[in-house]
N, C-alpha and C. Protein backbone atom coordinates (compact mmCIF):
# COMPACT_ATOMS: atom_id res chain seq x y z
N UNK A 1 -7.21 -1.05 -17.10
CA UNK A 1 -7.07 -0.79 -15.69
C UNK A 1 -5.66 -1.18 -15.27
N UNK A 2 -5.25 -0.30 -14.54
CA UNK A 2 -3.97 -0.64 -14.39
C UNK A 2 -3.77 -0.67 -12.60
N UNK A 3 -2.89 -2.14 -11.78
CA UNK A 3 -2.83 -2.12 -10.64
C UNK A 3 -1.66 -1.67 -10.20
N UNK A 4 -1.40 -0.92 -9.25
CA UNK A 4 -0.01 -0.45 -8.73
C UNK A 4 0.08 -1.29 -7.27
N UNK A 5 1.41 -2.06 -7.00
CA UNK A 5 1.22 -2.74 -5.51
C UNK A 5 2.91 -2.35 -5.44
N UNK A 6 3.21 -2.14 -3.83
CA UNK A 6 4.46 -2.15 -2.89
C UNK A 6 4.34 -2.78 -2.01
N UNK A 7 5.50 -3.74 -1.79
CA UNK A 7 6.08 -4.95 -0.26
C UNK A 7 7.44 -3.85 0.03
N UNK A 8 6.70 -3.46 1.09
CA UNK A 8 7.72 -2.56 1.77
C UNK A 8 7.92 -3.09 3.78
N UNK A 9 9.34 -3.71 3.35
CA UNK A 9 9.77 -4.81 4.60
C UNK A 9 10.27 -3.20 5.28
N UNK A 10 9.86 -3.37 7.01
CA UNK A 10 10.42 -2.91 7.93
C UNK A 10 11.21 -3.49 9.14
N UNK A 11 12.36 -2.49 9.54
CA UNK A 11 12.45 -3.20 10.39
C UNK A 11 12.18 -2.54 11.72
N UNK A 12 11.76 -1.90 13.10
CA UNK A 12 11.33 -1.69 14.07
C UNK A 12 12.56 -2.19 15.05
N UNK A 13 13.42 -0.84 15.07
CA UNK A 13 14.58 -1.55 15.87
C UNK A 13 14.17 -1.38 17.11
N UNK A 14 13.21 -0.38 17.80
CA UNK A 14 13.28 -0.18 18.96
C UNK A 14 12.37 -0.76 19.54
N UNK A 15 11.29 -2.11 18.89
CA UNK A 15 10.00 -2.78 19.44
C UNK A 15 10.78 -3.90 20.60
N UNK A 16 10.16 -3.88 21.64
CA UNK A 16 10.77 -5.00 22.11
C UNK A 16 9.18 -5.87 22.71
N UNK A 17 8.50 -5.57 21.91
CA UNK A 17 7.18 -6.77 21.99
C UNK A 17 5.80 -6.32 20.81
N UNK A 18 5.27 -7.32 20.17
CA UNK A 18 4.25 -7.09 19.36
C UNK A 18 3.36 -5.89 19.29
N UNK A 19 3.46 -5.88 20.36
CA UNK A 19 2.26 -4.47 20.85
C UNK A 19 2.97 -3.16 20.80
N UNK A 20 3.90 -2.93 20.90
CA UNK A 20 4.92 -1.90 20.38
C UNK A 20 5.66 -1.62 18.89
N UNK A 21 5.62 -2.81 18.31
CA UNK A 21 5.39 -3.01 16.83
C UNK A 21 4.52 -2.55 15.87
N UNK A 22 2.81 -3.14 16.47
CA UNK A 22 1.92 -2.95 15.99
C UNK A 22 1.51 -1.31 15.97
N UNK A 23 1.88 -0.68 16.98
CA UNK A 23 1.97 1.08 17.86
C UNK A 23 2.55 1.68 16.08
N UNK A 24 3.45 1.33 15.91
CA UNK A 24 4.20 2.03 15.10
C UNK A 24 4.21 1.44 13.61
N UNK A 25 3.60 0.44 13.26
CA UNK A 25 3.04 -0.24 12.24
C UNK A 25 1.82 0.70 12.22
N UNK A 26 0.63 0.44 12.54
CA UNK A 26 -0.63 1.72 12.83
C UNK A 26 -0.41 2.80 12.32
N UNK A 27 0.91 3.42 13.22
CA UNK A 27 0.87 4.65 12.44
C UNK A 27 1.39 5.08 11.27
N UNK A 28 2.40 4.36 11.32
CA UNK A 28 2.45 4.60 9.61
C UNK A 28 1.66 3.80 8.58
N UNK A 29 1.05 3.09 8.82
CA UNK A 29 0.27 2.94 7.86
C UNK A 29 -1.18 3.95 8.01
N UNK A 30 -1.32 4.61 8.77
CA UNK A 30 -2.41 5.58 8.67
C UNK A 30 -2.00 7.30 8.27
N UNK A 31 -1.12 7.30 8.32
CA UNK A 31 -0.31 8.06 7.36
C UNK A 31 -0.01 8.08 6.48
N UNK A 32 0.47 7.19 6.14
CA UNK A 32 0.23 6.60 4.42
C UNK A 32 -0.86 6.98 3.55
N UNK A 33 -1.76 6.33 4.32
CA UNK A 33 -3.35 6.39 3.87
C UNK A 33 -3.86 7.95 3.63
N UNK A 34 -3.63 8.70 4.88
CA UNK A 34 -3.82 9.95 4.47
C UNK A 34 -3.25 10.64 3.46
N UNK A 35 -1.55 10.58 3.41
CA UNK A 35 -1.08 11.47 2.69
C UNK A 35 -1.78 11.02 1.04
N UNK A 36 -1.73 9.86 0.85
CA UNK A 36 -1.22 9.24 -0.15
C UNK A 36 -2.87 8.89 -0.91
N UNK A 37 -3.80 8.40 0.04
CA UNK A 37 -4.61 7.88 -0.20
C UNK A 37 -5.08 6.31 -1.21
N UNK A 38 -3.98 5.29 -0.47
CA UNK A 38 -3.65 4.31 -0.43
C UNK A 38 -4.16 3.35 -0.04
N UNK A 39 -4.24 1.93 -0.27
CA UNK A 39 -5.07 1.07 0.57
C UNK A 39 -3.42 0.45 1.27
N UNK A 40 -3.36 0.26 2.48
CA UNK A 40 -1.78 -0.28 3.01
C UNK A 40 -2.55 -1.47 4.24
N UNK A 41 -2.23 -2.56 4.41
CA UNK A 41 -2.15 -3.92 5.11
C UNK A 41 -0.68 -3.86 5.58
N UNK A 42 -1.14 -4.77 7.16
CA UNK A 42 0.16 -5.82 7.09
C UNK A 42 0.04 -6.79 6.92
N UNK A 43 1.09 -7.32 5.70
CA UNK A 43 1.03 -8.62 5.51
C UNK A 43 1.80 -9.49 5.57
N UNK A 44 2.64 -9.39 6.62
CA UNK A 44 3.78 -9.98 6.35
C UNK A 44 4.88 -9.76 8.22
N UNK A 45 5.31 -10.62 8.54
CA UNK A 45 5.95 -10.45 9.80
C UNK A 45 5.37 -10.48 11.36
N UNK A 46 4.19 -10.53 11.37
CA UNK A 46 3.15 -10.53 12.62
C UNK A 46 3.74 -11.70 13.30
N UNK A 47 4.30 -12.26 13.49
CA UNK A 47 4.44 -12.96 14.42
C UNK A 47 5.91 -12.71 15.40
N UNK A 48 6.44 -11.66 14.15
CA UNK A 48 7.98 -10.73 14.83
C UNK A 48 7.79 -9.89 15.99
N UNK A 49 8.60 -9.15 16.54
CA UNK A 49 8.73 -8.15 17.26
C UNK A 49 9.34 -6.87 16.56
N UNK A 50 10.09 -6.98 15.58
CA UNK A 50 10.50 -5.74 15.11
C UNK A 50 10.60 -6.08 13.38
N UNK A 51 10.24 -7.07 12.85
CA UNK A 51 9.90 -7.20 11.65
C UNK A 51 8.55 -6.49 11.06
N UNK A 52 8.37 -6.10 9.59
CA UNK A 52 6.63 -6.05 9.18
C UNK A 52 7.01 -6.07 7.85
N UNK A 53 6.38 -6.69 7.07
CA UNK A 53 5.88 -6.15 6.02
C UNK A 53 4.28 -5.31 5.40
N UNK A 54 4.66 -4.52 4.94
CA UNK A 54 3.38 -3.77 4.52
C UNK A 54 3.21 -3.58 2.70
N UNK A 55 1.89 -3.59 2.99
CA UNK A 55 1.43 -4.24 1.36
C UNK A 55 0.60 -3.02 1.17
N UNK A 56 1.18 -2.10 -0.10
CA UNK A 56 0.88 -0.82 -0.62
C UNK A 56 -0.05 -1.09 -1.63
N UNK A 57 -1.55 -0.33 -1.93
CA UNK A 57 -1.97 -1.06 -3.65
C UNK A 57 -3.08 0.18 -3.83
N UNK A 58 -2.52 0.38 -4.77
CA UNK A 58 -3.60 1.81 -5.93
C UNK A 58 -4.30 1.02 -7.34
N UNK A 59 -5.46 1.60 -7.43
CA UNK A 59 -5.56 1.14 -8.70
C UNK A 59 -5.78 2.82 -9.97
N UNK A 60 -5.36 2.60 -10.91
CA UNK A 60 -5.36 4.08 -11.92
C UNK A 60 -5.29 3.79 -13.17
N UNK A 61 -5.39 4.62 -13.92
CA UNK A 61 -4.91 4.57 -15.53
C UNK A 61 -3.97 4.46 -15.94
N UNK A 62 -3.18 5.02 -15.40
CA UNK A 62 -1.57 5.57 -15.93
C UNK A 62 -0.51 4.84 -15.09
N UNK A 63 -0.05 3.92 -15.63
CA UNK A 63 1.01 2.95 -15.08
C UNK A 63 2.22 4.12 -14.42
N UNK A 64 3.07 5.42 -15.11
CA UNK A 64 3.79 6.17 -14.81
C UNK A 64 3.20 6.90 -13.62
N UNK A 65 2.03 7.10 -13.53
CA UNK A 65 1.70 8.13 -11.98
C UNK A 65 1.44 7.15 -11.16
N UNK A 66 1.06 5.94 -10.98
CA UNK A 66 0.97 5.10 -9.91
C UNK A 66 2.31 4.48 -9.61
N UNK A 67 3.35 4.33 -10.19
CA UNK A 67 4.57 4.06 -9.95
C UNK A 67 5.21 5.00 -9.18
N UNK A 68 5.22 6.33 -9.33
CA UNK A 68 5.56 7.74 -9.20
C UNK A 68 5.12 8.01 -7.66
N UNK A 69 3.38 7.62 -7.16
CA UNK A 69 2.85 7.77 -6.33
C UNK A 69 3.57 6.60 -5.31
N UNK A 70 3.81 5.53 -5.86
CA UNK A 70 3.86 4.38 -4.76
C UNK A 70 5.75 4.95 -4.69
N UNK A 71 6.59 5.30 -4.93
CA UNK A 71 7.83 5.16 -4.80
C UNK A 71 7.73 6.67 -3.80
N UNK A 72 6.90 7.55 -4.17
CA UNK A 72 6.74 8.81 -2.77
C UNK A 72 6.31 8.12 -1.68
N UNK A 73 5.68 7.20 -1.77
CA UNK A 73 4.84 6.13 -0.24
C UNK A 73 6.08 5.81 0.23
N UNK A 74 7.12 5.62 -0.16
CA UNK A 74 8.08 4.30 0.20
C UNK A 74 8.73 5.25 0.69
N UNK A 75 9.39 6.24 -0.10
CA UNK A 75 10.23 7.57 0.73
C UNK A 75 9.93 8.23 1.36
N UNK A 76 8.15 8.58 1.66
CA UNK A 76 7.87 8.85 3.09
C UNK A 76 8.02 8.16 4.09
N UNK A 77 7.77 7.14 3.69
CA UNK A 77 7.59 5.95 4.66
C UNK A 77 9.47 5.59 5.23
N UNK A 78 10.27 5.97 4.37
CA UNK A 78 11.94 6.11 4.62
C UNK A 78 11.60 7.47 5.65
N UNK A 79 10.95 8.44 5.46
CA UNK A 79 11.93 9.82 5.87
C UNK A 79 10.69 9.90 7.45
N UNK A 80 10.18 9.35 7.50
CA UNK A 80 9.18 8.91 9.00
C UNK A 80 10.17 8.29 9.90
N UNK A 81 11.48 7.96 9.74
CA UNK A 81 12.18 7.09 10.51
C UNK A 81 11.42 6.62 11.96
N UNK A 82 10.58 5.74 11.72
CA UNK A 82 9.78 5.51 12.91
C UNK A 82 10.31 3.72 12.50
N UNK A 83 10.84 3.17 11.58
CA UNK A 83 11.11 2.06 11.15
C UNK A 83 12.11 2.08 10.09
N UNK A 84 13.07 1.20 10.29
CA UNK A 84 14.40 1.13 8.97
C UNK A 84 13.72 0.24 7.65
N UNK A 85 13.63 0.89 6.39
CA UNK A 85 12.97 0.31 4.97
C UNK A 85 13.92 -0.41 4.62
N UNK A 86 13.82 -1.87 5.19
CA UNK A 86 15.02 -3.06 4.76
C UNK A 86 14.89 -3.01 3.07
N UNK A 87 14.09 -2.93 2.44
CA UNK A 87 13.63 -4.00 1.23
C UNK A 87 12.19 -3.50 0.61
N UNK A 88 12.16 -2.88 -0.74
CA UNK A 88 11.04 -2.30 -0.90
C UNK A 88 10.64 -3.10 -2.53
N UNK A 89 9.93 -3.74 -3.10
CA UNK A 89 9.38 -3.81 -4.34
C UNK A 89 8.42 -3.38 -4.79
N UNK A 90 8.38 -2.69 -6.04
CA UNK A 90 6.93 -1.70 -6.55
C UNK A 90 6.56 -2.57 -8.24
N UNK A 91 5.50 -3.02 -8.26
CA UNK A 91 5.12 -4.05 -9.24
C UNK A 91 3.77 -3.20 -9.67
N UNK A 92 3.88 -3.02 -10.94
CA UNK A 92 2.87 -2.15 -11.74
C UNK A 92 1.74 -3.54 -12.53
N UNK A 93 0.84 -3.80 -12.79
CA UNK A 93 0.48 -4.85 -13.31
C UNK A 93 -0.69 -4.26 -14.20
N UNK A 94 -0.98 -4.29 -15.26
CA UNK A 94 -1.86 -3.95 -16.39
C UNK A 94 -3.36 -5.00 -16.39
N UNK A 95 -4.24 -5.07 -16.11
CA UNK A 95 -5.31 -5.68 -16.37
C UNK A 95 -5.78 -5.47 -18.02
N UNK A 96 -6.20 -6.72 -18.14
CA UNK A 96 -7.26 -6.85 -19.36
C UNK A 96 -8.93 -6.12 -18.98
N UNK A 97 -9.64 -5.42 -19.46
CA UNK A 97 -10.61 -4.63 -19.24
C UNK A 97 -11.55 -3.75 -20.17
N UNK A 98 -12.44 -4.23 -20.51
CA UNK A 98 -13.56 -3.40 -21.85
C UNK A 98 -14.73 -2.50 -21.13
N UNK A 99 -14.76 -1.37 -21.51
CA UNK A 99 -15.88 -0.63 -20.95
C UNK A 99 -16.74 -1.25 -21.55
N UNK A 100 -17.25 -2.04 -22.62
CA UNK A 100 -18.20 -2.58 -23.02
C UNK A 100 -19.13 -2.98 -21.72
N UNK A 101 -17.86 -3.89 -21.38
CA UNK A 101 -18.80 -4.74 -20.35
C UNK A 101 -19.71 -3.91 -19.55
N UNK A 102 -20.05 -2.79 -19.13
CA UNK A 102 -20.15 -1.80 -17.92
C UNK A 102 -21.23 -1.52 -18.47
N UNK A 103 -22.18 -1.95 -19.77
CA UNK A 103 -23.30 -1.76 -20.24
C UNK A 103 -24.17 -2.42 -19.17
N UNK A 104 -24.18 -3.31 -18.52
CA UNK A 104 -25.00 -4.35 -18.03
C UNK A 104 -25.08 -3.90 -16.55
N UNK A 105 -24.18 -2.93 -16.33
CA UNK A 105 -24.79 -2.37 -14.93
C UNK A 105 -25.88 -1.21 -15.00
N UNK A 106 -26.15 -0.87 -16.19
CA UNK A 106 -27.15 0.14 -16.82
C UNK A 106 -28.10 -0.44 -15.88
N UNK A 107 -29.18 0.65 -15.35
CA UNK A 107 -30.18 0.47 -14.77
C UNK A 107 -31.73 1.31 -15.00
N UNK A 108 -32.78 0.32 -15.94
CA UNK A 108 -33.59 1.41 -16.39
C UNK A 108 -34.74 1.32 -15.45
N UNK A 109 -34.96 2.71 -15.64
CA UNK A 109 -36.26 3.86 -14.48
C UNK A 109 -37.51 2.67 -14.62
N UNK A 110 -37.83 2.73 -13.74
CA UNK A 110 -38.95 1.93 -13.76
C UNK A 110 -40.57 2.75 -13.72
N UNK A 111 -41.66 1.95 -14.69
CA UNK A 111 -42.47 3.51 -15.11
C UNK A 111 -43.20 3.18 -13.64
């Protein structure tokens, strides 16, 4: 199993209070979600006015298409200019994982 995650720092030059932040945080992260079909949080900056960080995360097989997918998130998320992309990191992480195990969710018919 392989995890794909992005910390993609914004900055919100034109917020001049939380609630105008959050306006435009929302929407791109629900855009995201659509295009991309992504799980996206904020995790990071809530207590700013024109700061955020947002926390990108796929899970897949293929370390190369989830890298591929999360670096199109980030350049949409650039070409939305609804927020300036200070600072972006994309961290691929490989899990340990046996289909073996997945025997034990087997569930037999009951007569």
């Amino acid at each position: 199993m392989i995890v794909g995650v992005a910390a993609v720092e914004l900055h919100v030059h034109a917020s001049q209070s939380l609630k105008a932040k959050r306006g435009v945080v929302r929407s791109i992260s629900q855009r995201v979600r659509n295009r991309f079909n992504l799980s996206v949080s904020e995790v990071g900056g809530q207590g700013s006015w024109q700061v955020a960080v947002l926390g990108i995360a796929a899970v897949g097989s293929e370390a190369a298409v989830l890298r591929r997918v999360l670096e199109r998130a980030v350049a949409f998320i650039e070409d939305l200019h609804l927020a300036e992309v200070t600072h972006a990191d994309i961290e691929i992480i490989a899990l340990p994982y046996e289909e073996a195990g997945l025997g034990a969710l087997d569930v037999e018919p009951e007569d």
